[in-house]
Protein backbone atom coordinates (compact mmCIF):
# COMPACT_ATOMS: atom_id res chain seq x y z
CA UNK A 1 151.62 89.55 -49.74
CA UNK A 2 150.73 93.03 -48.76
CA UNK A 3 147.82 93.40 -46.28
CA UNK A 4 146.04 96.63 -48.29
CA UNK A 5 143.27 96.39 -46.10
CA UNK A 6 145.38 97.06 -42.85
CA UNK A 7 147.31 99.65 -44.57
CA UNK A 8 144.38 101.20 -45.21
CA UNK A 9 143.04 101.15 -42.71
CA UNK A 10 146.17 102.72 -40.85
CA UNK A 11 146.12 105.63 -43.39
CA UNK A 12 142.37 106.62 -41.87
CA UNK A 13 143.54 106.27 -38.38
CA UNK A 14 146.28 109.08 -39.39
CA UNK A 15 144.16 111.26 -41.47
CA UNK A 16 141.82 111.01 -38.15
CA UNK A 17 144.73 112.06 -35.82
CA UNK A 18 145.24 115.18 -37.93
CA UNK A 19 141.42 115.77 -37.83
CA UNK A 20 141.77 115.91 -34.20
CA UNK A 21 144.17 118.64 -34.46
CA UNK A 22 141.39 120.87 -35.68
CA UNK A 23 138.84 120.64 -33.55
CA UNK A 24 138.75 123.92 -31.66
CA UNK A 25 138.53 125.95 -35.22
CA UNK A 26 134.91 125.22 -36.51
CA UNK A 27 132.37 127.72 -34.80
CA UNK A 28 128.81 126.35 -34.58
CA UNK A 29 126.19 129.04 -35.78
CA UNK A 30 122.51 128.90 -34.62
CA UNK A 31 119.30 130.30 -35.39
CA UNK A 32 116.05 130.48 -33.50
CA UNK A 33 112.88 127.98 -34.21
CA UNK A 34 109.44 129.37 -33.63
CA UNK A 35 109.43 127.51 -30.46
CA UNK A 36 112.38 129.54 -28.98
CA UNK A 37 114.62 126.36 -29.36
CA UNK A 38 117.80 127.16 -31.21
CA UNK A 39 118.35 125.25 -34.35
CA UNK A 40 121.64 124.57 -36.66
CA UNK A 41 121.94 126.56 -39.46
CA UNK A 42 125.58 126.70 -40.71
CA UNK A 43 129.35 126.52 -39.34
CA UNK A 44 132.11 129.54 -39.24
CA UNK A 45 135.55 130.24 -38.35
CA UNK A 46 137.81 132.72 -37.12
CA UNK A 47 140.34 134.18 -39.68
CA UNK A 48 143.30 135.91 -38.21
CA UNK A 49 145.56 137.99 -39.95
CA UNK A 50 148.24 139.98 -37.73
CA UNK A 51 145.98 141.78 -34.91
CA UNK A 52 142.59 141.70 -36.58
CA UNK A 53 140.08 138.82 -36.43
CA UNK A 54 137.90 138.06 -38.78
CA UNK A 55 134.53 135.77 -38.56
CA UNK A 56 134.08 133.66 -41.66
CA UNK A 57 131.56 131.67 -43.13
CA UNK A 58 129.25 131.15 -46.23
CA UNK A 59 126.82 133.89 -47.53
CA UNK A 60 123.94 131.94 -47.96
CA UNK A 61 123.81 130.79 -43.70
CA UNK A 62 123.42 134.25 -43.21
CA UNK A 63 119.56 134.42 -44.60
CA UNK A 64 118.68 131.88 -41.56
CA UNK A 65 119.02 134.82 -39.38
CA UNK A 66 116.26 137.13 -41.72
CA UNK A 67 114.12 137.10 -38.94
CA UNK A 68 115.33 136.01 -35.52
CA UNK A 69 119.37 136.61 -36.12
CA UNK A 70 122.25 134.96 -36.06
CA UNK A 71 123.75 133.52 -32.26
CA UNK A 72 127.18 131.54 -31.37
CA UNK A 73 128.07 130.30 -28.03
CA UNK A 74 130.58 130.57 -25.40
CA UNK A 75 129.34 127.60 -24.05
CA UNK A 76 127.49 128.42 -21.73
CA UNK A 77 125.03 131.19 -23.05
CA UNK A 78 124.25 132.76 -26.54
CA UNK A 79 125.35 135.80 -28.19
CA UNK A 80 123.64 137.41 -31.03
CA UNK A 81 125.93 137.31 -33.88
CA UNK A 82 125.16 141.39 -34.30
CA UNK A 83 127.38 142.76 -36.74
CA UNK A 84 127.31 143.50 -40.22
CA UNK A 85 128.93 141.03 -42.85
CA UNK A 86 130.40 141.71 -45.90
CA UNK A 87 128.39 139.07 -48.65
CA UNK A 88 129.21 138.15 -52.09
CA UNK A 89 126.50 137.80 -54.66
CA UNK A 90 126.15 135.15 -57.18
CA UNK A 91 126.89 135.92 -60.24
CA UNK A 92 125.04 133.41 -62.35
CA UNK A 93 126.29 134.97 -65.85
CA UNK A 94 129.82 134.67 -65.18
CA UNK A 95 129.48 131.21 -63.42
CA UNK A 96 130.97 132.79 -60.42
CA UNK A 97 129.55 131.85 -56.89
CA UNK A 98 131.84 132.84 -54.17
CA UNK A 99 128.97 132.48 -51.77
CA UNK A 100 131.27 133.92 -48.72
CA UNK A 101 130.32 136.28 -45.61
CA UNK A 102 132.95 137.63 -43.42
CA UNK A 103 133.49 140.99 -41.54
CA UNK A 104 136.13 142.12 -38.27
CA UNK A 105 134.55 140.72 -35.17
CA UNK A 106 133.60 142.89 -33.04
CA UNK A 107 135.66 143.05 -28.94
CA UNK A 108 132.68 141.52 -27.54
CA UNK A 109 132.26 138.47 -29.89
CA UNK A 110 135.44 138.13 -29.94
CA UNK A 111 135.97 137.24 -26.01
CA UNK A 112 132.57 135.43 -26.30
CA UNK A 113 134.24 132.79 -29.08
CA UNK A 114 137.68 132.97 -27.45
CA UNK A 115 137.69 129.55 -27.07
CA UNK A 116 138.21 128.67 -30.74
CA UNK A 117 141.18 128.56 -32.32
CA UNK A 118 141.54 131.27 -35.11
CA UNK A 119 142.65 130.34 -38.33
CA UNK A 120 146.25 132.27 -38.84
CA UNK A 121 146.40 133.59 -42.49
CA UNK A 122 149.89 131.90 -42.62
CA UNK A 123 147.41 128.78 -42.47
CA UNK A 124 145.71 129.48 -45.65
CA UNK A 125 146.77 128.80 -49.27
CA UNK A 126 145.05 130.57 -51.93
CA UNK A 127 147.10 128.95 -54.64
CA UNK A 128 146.38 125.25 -53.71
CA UNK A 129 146.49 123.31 -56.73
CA UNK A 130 144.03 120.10 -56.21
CA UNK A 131 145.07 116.49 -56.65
CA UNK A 132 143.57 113.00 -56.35
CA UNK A 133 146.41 112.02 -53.80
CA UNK A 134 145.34 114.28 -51.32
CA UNK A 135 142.78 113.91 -48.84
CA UNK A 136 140.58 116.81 -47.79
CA UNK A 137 138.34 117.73 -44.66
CA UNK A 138 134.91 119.75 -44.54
CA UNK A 139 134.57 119.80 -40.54
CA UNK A 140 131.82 121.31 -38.92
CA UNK A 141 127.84 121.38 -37.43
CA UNK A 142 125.94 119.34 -39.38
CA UNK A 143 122.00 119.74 -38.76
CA UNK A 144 121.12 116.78 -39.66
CA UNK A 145 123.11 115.64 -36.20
CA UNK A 146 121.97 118.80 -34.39
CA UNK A 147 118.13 118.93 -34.14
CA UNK A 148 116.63 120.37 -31.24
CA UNK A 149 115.35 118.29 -28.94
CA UNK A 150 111.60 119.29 -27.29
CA UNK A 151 112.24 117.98 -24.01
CA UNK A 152 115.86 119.40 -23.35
CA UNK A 153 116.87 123.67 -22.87
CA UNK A 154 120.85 122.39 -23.59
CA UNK A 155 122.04 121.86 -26.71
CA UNK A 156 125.38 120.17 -27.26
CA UNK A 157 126.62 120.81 -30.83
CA UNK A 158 128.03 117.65 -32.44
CA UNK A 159 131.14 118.18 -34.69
CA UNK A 160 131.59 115.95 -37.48
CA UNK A 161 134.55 115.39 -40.52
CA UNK A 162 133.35 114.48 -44.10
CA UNK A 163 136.74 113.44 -45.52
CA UNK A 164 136.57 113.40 -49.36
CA UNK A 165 139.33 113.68 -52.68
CA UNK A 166 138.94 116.13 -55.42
CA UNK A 167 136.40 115.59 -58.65
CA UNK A 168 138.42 114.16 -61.76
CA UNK A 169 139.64 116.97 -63.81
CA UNK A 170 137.02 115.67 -66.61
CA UNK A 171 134.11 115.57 -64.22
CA UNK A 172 134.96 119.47 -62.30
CA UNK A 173 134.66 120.45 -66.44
CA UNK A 174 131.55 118.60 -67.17
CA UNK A 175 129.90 120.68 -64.28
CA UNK A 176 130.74 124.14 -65.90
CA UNK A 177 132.57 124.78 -62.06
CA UNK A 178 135.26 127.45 -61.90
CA UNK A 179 138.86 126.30 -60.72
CA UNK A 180 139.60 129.36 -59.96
CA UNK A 181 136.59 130.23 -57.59
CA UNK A 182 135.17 126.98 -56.59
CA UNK A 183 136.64 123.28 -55.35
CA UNK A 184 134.87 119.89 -55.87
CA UNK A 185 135.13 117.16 -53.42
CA UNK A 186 134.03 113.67 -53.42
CA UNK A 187 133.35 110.93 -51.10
CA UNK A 188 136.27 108.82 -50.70
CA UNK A 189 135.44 105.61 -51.96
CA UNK A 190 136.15 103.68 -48.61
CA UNK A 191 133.70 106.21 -47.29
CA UNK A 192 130.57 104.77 -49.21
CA UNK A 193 132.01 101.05 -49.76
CA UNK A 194 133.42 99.29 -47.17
CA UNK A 195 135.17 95.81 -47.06
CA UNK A 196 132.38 93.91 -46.48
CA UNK A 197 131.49 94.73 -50.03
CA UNK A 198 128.26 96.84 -49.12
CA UNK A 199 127.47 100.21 -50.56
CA UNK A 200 126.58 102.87 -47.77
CA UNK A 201 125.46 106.17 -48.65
CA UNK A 202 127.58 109.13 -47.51
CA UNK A 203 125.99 111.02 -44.50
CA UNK A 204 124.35 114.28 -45.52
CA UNK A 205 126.44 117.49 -44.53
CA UNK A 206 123.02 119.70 -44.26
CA UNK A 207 124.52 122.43 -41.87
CA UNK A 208 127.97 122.49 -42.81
CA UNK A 209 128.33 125.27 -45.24
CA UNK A 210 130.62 128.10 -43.81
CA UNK A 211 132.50 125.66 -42.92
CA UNK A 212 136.98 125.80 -43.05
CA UNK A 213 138.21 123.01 -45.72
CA UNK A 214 141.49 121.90 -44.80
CA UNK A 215 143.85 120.21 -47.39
CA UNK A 216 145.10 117.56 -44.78
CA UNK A 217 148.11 116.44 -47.10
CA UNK A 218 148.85 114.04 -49.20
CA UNK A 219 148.75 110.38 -48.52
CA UNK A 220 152.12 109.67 -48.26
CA UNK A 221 152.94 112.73 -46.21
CA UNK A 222 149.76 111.74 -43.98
CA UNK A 223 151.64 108.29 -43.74
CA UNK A 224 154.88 109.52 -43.27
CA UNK A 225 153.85 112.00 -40.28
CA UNK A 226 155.18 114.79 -42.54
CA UNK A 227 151.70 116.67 -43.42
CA UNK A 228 150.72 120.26 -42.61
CA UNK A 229 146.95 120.60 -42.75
CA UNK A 230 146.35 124.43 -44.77
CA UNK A 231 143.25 125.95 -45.06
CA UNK A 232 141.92 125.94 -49.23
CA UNK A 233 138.55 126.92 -49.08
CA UNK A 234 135.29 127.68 -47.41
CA UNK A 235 132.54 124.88 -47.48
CA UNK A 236 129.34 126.11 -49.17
CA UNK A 237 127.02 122.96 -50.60
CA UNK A 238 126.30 119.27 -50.87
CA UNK A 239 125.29 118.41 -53.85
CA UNK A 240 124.23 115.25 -56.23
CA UNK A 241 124.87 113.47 -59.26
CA UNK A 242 127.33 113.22 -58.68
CA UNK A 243 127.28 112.88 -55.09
CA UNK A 244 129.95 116.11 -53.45
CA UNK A 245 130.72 118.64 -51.66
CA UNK A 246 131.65 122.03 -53.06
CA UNK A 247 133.55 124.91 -51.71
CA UNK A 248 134.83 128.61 -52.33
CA UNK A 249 138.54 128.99 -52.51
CA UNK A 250 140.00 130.77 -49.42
CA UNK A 251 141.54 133.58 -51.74
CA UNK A 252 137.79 134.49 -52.52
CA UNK A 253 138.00 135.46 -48.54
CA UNK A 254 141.80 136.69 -48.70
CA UNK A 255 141.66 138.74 -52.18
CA UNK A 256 138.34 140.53 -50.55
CA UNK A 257 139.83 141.56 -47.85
CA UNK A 258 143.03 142.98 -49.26
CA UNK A 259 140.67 144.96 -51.37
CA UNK A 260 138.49 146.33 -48.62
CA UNK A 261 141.72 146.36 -45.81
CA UNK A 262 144.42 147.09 -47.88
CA UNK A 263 146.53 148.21 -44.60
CA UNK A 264 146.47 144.12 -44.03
CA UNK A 265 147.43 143.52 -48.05
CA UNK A 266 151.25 143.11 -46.60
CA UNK A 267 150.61 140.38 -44.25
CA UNK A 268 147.82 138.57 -46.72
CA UNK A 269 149.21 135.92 -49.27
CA UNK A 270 148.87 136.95 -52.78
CA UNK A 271 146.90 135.02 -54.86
CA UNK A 272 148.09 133.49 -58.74
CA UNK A 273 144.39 132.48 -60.15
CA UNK A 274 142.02 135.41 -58.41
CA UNK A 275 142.04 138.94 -58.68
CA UNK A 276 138.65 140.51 -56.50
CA UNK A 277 136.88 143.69 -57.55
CA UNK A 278 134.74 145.10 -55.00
CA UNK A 279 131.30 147.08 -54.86
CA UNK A 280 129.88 148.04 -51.66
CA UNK A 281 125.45 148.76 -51.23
């Protein structure tokens, strides 16, 4: 009789391996707390296509910084994230929400993040075509895991996976949500109910939008040793009933770029589903 339960249970141990992998791409973004202390406020990533590197992350994590700013780290000290970002709008009419921020980072920030892996556009698939059989990863800075503490100046940001599998096809149409913008994630199952029968609920991801969310691979690939983690979208919200995690496609990032860099539109892949006008204020 087949032992599910350890086969299972091997399948997470390789989806975690491949998690590994990916460790030096999220980019921990801070704000500042009345008190001076810096405090979580979202997750980013570098986006590199040929020579130019762009920082990435979700529109909304950029009005934490209204007042104080916007800082990263080089581990060691903070640098104001000063430069200007490109930012969709939502678009409540059309049902669009791209919810993205990205501009070219600038020499400085560039050496100051240097330790982070950029994402190579080669990485990234605009066209990705979700599926039930394939297991997903939102990994970044959670705040809920990142709260300043009063007695401490350091601040050690903890990284943390939320692997999850697409919405039913049914359920993505019951919440009006865009394929062609927008992905749907839920927890895996294992993830809220575990052998011993009890029913857990799923940690909550506040921090995490900006976020990169890779398409690990299917699950045989991931059990074969055959899959190639790609890039599909960028994470922007947790959100209930049902209980997921939503993100913007990466060709919302790609498609905005071609139109504002079209010197880079050679070296960009071209997306099937999303065409991007743009208007600059």
């Amino acid at each position: 009789m087949r032992d599910f339960t350890a086969e299972r249970e091997l399948l997470e141990r390789k989806a975690s391996a491949l998690e590994d992998t990916l460790v030096n791409f999220p980019v921990p973004i801070f704000g500042v707390k009345a008190n001076r202390l810096p405090a979580m406020v979202g997750t980013g990533f570098l986006l590199r296509i040929r020579e130019v590197t762009f920082f990435v992350t979700a529109s909304h994590v950029l009005d934490a910084g209204s007042e104080s700013g916007l800082w990263v780290t080089d581990g060691t000290s903070f640098h104001q994230l000063a430069m200007q970002m490109y930012r969709t709008r939502l678009d409540v009419a059309r049902g669009l929400d791209f919810d993205l921020a990205f501009n070219e980072l600038p020499p400085a920030l560039r050496e100051a993040l240097s330790r982070h892996a950029p994402v190579e556009v080669e990485t990234c698939d605009p066209n990705h075509v979700p599926h039930r059989q394939i297991i997903y990863s939102f990994i970044g800075f959670p705040a809920s895991l990142n709260k300043p503490k009063l007695n401490s100046s350091r601040f050690d940001a903890t990284m943390l996976p939320y692997r999850v599998v697409c919405l039913k096809p049914e359920v993505f149409a019951q919440l009006g949500l865009n394929s062609s913008v927008q992905l749907a994630m839920e927890f895996d199952p294992p993830n809220t109910k575990y052998p011993d029968g009890i029913t857990r609920t799923p940690p909550t991801p506040k921090g995490i939008s900006g976020c990169a969310v890779w398409a690990l691979g299917s699950v045989a690939e991931i059990d074969r040793g055959m899959a190639v983690p790609r890039v599909v979208g960028v994470g922007i919200a947790h959100c209930r009933n049902p209980e997921r995690l939503e993100a913007t496609r990466i060709a919302g990032v790609l498609e905005t770029i071609r139109a504002i860099r079209p010197e880079l539109s050679a070296h960009i892949p071209s997306s099937r589903f999303l065409g991007v006008g743009v208007t600059i204020h």
